[in-house]
C-alpha atoms as a PDB file:
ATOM      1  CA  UNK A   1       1.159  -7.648 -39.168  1.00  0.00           C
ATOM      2  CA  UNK A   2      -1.254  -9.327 -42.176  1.00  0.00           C
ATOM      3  CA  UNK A   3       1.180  -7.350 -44.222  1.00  0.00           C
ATOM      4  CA  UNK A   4       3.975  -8.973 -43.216  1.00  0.00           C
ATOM      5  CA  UNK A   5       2.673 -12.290 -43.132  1.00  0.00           C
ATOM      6  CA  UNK A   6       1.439 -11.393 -46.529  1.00  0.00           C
ATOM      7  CA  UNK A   7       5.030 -10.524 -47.474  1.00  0.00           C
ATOM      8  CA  UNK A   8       6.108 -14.251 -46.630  1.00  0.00           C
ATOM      9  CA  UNK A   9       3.354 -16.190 -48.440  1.00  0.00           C
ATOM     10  CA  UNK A  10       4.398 -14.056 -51.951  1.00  0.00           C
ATOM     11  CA  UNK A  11       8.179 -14.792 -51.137  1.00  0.00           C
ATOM     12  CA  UNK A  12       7.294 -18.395 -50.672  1.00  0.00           C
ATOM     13  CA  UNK A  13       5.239 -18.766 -53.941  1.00  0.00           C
ATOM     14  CA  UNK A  14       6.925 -15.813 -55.705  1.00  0.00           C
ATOM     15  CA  UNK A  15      10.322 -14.906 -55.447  1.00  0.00           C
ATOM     16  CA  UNK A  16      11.823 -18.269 -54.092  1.00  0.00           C
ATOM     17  CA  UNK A  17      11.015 -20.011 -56.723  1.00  0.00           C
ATOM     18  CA  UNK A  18      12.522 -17.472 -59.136  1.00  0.00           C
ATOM     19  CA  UNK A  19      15.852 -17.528 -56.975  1.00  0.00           C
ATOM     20  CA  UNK A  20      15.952 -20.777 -56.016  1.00  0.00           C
ATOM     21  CA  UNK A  21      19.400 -21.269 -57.083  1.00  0.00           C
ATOM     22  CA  UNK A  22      20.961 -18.477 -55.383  1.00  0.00           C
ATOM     23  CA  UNK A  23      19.119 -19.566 -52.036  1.00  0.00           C
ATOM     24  CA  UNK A  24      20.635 -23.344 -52.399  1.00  0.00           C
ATOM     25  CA  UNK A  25      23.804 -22.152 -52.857  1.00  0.00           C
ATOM     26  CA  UNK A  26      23.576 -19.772 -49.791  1.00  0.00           C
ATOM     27  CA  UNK A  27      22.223 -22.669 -47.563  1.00  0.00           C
ATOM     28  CA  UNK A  28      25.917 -24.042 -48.366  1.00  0.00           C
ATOM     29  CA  UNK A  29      27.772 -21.381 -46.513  1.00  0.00           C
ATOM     30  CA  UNK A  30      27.958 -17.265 -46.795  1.00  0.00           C
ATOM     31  CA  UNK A  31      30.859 -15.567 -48.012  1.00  0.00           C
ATOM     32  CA  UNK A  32      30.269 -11.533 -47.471  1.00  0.00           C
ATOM     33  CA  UNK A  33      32.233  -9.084 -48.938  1.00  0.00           C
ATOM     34  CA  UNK A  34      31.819  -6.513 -46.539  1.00  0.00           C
ATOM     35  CA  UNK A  35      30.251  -5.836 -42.514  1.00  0.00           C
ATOM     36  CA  UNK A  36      28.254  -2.814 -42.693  1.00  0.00           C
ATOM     37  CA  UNK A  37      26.595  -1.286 -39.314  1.00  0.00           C
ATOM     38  CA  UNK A  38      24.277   1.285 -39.357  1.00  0.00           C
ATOM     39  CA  UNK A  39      20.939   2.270 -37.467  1.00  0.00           C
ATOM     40  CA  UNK A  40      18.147   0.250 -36.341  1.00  0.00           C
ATOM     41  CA  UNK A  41      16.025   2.795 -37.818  1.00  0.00           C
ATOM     42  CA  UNK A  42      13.100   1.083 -39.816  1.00  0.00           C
ATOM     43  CA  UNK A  43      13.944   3.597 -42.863  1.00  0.00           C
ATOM     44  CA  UNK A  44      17.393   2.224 -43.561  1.00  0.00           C
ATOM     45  CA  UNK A  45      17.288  -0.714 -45.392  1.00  0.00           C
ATOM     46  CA  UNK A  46      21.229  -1.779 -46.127  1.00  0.00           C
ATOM     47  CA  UNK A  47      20.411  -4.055 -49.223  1.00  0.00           C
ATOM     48  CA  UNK A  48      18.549  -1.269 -51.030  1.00  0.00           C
ATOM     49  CA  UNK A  49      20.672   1.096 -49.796  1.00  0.00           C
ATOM     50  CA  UNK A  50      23.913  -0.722 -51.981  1.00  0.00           C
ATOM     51  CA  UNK A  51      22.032  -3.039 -53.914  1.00  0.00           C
ATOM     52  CA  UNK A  52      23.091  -6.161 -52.618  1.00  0.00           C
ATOM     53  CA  UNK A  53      22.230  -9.083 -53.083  1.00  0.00           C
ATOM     54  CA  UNK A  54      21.363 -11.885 -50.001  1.00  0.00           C
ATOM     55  CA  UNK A  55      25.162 -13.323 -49.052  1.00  0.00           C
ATOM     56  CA  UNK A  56      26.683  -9.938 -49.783  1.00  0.00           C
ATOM     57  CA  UNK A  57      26.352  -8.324 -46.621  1.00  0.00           C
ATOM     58  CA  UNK A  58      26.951  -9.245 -43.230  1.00  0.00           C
ATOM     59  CA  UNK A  59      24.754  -6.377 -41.025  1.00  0.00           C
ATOM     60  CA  UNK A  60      24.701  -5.288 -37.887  1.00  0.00           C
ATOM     61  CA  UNK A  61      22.240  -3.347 -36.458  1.00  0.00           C
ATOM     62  CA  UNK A  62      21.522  -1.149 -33.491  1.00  0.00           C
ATOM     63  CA  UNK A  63      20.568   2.307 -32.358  1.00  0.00           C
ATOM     64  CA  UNK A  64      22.747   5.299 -33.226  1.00  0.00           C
ATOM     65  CA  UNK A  65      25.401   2.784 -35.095  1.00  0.00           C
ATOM     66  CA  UNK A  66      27.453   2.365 -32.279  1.00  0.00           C
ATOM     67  CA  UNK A  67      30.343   0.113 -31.735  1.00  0.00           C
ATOM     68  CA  UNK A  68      31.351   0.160 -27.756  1.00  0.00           C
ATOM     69  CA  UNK A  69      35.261   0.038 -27.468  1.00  0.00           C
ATOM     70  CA  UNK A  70      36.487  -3.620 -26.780  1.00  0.00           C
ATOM     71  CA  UNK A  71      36.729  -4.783 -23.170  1.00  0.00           C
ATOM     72  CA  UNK A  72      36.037  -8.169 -21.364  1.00  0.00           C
ATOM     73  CA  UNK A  73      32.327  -7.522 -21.644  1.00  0.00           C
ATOM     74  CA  UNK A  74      31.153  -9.917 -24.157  1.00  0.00           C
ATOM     75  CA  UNK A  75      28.281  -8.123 -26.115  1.00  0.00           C
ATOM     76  CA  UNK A  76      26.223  -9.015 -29.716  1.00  0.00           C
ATOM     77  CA  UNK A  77      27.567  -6.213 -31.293  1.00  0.00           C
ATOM     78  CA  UNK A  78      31.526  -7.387 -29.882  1.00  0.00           C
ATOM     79  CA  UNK A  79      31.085 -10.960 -31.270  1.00  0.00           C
ATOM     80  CA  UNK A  80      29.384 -10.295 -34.147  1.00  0.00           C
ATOM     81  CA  UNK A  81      32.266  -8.010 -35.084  1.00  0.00           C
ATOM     82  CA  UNK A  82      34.554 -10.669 -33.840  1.00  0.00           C
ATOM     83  CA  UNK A  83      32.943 -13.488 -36.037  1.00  0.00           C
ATOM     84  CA  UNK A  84      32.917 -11.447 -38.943  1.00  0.00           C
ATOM     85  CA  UNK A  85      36.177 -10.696 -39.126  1.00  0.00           C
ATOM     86  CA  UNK A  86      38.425 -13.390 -37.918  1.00  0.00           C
ATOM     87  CA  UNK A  87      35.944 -16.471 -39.320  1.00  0.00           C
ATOM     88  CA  UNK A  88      34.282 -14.986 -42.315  1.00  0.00           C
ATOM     89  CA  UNK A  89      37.260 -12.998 -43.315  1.00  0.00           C
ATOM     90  CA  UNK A  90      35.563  -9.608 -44.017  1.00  0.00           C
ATOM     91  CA  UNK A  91      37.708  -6.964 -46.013  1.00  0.00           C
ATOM     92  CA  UNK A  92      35.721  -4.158 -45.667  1.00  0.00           C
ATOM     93  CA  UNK A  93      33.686  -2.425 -42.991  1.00  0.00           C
ATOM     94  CA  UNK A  94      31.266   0.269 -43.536  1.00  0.00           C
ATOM     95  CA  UNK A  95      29.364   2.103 -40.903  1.00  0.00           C
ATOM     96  CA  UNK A  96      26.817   4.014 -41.979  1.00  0.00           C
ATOM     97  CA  UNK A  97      25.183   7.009 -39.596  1.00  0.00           C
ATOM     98  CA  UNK A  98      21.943   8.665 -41.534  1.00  0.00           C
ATOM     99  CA  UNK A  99      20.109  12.316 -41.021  1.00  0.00           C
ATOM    100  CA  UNK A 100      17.122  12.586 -38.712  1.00  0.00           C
ATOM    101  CA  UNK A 101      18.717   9.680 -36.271  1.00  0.00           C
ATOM    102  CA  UNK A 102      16.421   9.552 -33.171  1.00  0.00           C
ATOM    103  CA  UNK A 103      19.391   7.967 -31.604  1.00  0.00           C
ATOM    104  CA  UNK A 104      21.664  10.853 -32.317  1.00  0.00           C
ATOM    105  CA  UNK A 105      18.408  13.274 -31.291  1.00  0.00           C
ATOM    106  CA  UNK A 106      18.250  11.652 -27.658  1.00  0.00           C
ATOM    107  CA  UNK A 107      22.255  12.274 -27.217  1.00  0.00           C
ATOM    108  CA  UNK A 108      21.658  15.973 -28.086  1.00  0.00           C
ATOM    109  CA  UNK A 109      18.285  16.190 -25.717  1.00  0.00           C
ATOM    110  CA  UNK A 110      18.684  13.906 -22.742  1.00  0.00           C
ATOM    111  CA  UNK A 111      15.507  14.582 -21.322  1.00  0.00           C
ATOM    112  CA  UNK A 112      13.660  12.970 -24.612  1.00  0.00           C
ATOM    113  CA  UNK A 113      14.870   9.606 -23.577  1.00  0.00           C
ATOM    114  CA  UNK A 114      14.325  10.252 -19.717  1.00  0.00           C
ATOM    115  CA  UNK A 115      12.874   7.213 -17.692  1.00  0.00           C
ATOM    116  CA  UNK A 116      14.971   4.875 -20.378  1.00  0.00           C
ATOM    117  CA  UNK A 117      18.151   3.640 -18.175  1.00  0.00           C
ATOM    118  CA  UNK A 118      19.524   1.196 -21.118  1.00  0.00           C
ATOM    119  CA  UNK A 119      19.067   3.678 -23.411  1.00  0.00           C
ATOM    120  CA  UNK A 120      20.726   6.558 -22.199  1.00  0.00           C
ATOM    121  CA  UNK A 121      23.664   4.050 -21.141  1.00  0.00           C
ATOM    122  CA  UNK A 122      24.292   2.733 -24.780  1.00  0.00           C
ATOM    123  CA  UNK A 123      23.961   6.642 -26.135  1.00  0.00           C
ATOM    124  CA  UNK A 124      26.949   7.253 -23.762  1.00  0.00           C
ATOM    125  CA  UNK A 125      29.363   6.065 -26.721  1.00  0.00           C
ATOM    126  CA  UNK A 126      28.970   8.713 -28.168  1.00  0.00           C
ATOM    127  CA  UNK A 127      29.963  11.279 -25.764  1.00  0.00           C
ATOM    128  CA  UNK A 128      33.200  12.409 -27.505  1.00  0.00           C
ATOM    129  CA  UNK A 129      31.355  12.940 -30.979  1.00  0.00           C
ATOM    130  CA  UNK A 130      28.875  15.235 -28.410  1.00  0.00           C
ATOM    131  CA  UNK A 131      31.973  16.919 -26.980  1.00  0.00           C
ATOM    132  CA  UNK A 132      33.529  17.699 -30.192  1.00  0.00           C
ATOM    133  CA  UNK A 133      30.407  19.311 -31.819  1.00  0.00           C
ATOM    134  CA  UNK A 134      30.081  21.887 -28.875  1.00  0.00           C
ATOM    135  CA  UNK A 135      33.735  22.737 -28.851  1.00  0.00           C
ATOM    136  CA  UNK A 136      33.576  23.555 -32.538  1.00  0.00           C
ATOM    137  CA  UNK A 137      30.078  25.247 -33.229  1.00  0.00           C
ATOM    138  CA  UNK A 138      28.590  26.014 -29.582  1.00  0.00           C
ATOM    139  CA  UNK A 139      26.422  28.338 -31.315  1.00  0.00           C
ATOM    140  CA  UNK A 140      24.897  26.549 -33.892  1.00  0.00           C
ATOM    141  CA  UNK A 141      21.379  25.457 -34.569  1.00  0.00           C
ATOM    142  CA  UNK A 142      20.057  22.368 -33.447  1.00  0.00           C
ATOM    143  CA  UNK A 143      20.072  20.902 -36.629  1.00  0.00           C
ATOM    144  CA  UNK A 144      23.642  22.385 -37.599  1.00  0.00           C
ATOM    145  CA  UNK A 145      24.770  20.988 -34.360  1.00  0.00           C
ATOM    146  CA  UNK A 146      22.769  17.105 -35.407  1.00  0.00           C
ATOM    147  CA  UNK A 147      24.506  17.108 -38.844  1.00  0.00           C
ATOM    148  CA  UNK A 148      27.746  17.421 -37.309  1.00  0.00           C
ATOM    149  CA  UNK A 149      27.009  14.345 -34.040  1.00  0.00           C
ATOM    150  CA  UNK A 150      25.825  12.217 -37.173  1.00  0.00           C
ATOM    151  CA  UNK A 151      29.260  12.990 -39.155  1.00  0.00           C
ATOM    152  CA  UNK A 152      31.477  12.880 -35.709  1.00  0.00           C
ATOM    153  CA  UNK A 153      29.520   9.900 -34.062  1.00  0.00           C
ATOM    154  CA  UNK A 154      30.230   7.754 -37.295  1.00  0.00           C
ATOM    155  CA  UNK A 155      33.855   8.583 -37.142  1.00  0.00           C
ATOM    156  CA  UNK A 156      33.803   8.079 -33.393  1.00  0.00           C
ATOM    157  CA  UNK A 157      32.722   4.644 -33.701  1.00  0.00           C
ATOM    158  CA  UNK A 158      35.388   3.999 -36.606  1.00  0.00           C
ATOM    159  CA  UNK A 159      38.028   4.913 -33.505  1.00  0.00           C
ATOM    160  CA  UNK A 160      36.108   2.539 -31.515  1.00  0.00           C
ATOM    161  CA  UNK A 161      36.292  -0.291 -34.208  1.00  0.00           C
ATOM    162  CA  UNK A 162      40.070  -0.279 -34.015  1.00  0.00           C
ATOM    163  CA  UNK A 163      40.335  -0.878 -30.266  1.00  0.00           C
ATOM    164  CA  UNK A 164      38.599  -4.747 -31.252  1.00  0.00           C
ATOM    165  CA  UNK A 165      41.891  -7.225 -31.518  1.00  0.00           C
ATOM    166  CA  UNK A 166      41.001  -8.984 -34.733  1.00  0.00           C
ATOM    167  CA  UNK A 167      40.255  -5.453 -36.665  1.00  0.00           C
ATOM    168  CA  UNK A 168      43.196  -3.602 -35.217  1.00  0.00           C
ATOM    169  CA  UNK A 169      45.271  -6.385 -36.162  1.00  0.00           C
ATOM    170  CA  UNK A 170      43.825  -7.251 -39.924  1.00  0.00           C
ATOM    171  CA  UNK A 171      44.005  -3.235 -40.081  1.00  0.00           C
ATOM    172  CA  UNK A 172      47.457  -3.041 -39.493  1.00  0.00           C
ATOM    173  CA  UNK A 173      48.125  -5.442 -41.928  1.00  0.00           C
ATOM    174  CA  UNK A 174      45.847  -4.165 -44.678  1.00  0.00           C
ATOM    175  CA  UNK A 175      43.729  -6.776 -44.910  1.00  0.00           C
ATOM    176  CA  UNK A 176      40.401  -4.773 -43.753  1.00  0.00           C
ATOM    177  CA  UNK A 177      39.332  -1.779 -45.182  1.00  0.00           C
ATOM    178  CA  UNK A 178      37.494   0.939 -42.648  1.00  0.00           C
ATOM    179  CA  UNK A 179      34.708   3.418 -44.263  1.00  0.00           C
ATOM    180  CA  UNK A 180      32.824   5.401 -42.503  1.00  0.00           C
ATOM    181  CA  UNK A 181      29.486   6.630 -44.283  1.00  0.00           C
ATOM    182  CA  UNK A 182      26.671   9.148 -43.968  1.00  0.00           C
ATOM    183  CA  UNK A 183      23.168   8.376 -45.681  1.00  0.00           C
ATOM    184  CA  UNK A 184      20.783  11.621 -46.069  1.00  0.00           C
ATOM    185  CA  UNK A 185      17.332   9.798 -46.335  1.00  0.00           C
ATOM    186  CA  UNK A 186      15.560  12.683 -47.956  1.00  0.00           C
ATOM    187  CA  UNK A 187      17.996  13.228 -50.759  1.00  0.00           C
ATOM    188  CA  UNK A 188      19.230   9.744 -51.708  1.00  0.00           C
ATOM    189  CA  UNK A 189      22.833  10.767 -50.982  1.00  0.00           C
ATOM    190  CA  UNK A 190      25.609   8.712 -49.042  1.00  0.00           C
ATOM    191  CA  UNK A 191      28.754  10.928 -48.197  1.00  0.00           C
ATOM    192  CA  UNK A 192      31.654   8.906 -47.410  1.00  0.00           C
ATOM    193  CA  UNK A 193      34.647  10.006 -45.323  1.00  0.00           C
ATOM    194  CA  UNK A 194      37.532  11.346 -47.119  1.00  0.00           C
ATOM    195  CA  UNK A 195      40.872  11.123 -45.765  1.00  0.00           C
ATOM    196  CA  UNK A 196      42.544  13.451 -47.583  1.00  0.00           C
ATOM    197  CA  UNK A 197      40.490  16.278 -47.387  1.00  0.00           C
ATOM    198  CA  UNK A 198      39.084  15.186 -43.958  1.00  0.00           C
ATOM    199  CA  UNK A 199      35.278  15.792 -44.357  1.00  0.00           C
ATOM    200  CA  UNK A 200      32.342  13.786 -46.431  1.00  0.00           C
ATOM    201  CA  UNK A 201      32.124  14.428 -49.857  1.00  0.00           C
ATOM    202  CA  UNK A 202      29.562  12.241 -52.151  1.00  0.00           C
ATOM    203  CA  UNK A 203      30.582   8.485 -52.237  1.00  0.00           C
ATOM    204  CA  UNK A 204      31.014   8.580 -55.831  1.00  0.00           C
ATOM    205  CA  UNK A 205      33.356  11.322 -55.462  1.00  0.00           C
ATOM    206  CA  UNK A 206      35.200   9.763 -52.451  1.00  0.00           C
ATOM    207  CA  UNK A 207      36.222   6.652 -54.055  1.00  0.00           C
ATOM    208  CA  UNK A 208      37.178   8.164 -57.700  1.00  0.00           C
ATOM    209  CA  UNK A 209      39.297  10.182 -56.183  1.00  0.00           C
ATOM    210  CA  UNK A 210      40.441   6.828 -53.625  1.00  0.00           C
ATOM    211  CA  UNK A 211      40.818   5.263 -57.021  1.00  0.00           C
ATOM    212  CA  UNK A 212      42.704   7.671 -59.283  1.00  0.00           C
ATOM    213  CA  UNK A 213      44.891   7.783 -55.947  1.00  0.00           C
ATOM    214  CA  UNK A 214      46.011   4.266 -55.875  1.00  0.00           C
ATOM    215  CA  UNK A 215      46.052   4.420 -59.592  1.00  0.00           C
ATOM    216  CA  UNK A 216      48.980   7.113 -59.392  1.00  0.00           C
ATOM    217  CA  UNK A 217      50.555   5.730 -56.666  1.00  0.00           C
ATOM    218  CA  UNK A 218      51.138   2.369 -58.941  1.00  0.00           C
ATOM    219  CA  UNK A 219      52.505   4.403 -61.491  1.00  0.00           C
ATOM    220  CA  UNK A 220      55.245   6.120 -59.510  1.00  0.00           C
ATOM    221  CA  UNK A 221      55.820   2.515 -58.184  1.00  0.00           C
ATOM    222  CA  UNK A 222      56.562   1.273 -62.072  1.00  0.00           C
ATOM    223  CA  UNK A 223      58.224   4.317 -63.036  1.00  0.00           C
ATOM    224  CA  UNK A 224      61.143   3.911 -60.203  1.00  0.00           C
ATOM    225  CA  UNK A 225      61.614   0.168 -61.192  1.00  0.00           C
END
């Protein structure tokens, strides 16, 4: 803990002072360009992760990632999607699912989080991503078999995303973007979901290709005017 508190004293005499600007102009309001949910896990840090700055980002956090489908059952992780989208206008969402997840661990051995009642209830969400890894590789290695949850659970909880009114509805319309992400801690990398060839390929990769996409798509569009 002295650490922390440590931590607050320098950004009180240190960095504030340096970025006191940006910090009066976020005490006026926050305009983020994207919502980005990933893990609770202590190693992901979201504004390192993109480098972001504070204003950029509007997080949430929990374990395994997960977004319950909508229902009447108002939750933090259903209104802060809510608020988000219809009052800050968010255009993009990003969730982000990351190698080694304990959360992801416990779905695959149950026993592990025995004796924890709320947390084997929340890990239910991700029962289809489960289901879909042992109909595909029932054979695989434990870690083969955790590679794929992390991949499936993310896209899972994409599905799960678009069942929320306010998403479904600024998604039909085009006015939010949906990405679903995979961060590999030891490497550095973050695979991102790519729809036309329909597994993660490097996010740099994923969004050239996104980019050179849209870029040919406007050109047919000029070239039939």
């Amino acid at each position: 803990m002295s650490k922390i508190i440590d931590g607050i004293v320098r950004f009180k005499s240190d960095i504030y002072p340096e970025r006191k600007e940006l910090f009066n102009r976020l005490a006026q309001g926050q305009h983020p360009e994207a919502l980005f949910i990933t893990c609770s896990d202590s190693r992901i840090d979201p504004n390192l992760l993109v480098h972001t700055e504070p204003g950029e980002l509007f997080i949430i956090r929990n374990a395994g990632n997960i977004v319950p489908p909508h229902n009447n059952y108002t939750g933090g992780v259903t209104a802060s999607i809510e608020y988000a989208v219809a009052a800050l206008g968010i255009e993009h969402i990003v969730i982000c699912g990351h190698s080694g997840c304990g959360a992801m661990e416990g779905v695959m051995r149950p026993d592990d989080v025995e004796g924890l009642p709320h947390v084997q209830q929340w890990l239910s969400y991700t029962k289809a991503a489960q289901q879909i890894v042992e109909e595909r590789i029932p054979n695989a290695s434990f870690d083969e078999k955790l590679a794929m949850l992390t991949e499936e659970n993310v896209l899972l909880q994409l599905r799960h995303i678009q069942t929320h009114p306010h998403v479904a509805a600024k998604y039909a319309t085009g006015k939010v973007q949906l990405h679903a992400w995979v961060y590999d801690i030891g490497s550095g990398v973050v695979k991102a979901y790519d729809d036309m060839s329909r597994c993660f390929v490097p996010v740099e990769e994923c969004y050239q290709e996104q980019a050179h996409a849209l870029a040919r798509k406007n050109a047919d569009g000029c070239s039939h005017k």
